[in-house]
C-alpha atoms as a PDB file:
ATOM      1  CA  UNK A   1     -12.584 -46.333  20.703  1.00  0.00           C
ATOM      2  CA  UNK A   2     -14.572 -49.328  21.670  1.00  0.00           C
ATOM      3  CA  UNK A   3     -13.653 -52.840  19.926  1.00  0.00           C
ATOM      4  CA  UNK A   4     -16.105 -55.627  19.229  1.00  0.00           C
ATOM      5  CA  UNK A   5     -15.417 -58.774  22.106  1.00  0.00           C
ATOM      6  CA  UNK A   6     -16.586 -62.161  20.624  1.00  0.00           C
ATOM      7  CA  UNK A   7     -16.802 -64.949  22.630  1.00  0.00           C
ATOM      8  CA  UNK A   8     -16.537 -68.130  20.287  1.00  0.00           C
ATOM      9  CA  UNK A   9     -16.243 -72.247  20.647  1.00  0.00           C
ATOM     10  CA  UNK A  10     -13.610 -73.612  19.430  1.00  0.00           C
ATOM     11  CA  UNK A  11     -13.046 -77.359  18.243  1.00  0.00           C
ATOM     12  CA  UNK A  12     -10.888 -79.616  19.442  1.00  0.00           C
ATOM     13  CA  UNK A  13      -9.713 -83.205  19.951  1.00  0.00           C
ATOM     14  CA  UNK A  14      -6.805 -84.190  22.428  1.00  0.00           C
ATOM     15  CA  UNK A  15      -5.125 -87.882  23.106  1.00  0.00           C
ATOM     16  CA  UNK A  16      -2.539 -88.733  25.122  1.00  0.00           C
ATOM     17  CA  UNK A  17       0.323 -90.603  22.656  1.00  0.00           C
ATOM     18  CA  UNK A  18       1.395 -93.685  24.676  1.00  0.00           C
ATOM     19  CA  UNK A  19      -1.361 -95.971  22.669  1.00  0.00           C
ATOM     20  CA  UNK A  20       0.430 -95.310  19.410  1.00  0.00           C
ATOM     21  CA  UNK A  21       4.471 -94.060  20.111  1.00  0.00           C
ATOM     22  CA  UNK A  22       6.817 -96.107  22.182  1.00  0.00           C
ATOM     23  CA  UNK A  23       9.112 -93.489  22.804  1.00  0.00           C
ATOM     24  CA  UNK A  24       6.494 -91.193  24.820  1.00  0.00           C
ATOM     25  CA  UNK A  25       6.933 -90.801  28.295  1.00  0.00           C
ATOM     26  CA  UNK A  26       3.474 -91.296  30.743  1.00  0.00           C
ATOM     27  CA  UNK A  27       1.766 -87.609  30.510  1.00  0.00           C
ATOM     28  CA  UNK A  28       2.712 -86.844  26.951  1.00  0.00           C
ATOM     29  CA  UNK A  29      -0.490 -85.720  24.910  1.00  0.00           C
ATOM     30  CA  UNK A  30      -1.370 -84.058  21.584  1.00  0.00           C
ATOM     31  CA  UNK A  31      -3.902 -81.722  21.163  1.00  0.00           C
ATOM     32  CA  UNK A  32      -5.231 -80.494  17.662  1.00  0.00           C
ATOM     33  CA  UNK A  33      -7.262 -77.207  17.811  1.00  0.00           C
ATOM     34  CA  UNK A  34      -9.304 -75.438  15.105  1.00  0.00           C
ATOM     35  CA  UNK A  35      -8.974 -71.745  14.445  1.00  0.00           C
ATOM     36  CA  UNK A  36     -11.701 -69.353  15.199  1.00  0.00           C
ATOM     37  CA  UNK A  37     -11.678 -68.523  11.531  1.00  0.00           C
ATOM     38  CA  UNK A  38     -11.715 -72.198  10.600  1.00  0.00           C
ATOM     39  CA  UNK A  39      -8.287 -71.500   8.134  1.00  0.00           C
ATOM     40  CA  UNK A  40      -5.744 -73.430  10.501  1.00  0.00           C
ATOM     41  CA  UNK A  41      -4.951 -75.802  13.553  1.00  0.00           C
ATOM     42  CA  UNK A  42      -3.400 -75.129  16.615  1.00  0.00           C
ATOM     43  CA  UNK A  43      -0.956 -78.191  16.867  1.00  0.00           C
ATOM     44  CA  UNK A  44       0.546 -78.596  21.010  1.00  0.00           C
ATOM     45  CA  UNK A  45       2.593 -81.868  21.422  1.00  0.00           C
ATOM     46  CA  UNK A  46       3.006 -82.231  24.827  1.00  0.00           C
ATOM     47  CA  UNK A  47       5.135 -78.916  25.911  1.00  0.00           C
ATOM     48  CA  UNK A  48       5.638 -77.112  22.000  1.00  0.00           C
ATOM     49  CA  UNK A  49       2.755 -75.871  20.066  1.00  0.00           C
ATOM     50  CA  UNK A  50       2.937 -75.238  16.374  1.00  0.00           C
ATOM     51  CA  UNK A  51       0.547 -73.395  14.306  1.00  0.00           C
ATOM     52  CA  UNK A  52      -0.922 -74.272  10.507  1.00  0.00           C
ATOM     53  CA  UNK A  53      -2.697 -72.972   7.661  1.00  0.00           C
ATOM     54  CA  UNK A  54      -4.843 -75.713   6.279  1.00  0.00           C
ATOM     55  CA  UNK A  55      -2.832 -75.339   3.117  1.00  0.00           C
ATOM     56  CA  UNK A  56       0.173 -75.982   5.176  1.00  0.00           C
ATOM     57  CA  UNK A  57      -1.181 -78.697   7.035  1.00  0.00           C
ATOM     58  CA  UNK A  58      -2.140 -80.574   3.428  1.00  0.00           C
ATOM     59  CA  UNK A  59       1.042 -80.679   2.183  1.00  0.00           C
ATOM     60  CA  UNK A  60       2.655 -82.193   5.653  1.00  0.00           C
ATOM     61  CA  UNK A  61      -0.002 -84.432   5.255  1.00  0.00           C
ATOM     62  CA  UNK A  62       0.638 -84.771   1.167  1.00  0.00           C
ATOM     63  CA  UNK A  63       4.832 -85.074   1.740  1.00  0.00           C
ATOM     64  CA  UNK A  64       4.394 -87.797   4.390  1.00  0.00           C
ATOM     65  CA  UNK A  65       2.162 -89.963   2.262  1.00  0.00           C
ATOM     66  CA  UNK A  66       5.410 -89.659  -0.576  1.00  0.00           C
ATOM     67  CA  UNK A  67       7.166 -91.069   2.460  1.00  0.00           C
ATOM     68  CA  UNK A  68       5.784 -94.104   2.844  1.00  0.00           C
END
């Protein structure tokens, strides 16, 4: 059985944090990356990654917004 290979681009944007955290140490970054599928990020803070649906990612977005 022979499966399709697709070779794809994938967006993303990357920043280290010390411009906008004071508790980051030197090296720590955060890097945001789009899905193939376009229906989630790819979330890596430094050394953990985490993994949305844009629905999920919405209501973090709505719930901290209530926050302040």
């Amino acid at each position: 059985m022979s499966k399709k290979i697709k070779i794809t681009n994938r967006r993303s944007v990357f920043s280290e944090i010390g411009d906008y955290c004071v508790f980051s140490k030197e090296h720590d970054f955060i890097e945001v990356t789009e899905w193939t599928n376009q229906e989630g990020f790819d979330i890596t803070i430094s050394d953990k990654q985490f993994s949305f649906t844009r629905g999920q990612f919405e209501l973090i977005k709505t719930l901290v917004k209530k926050l302040d």
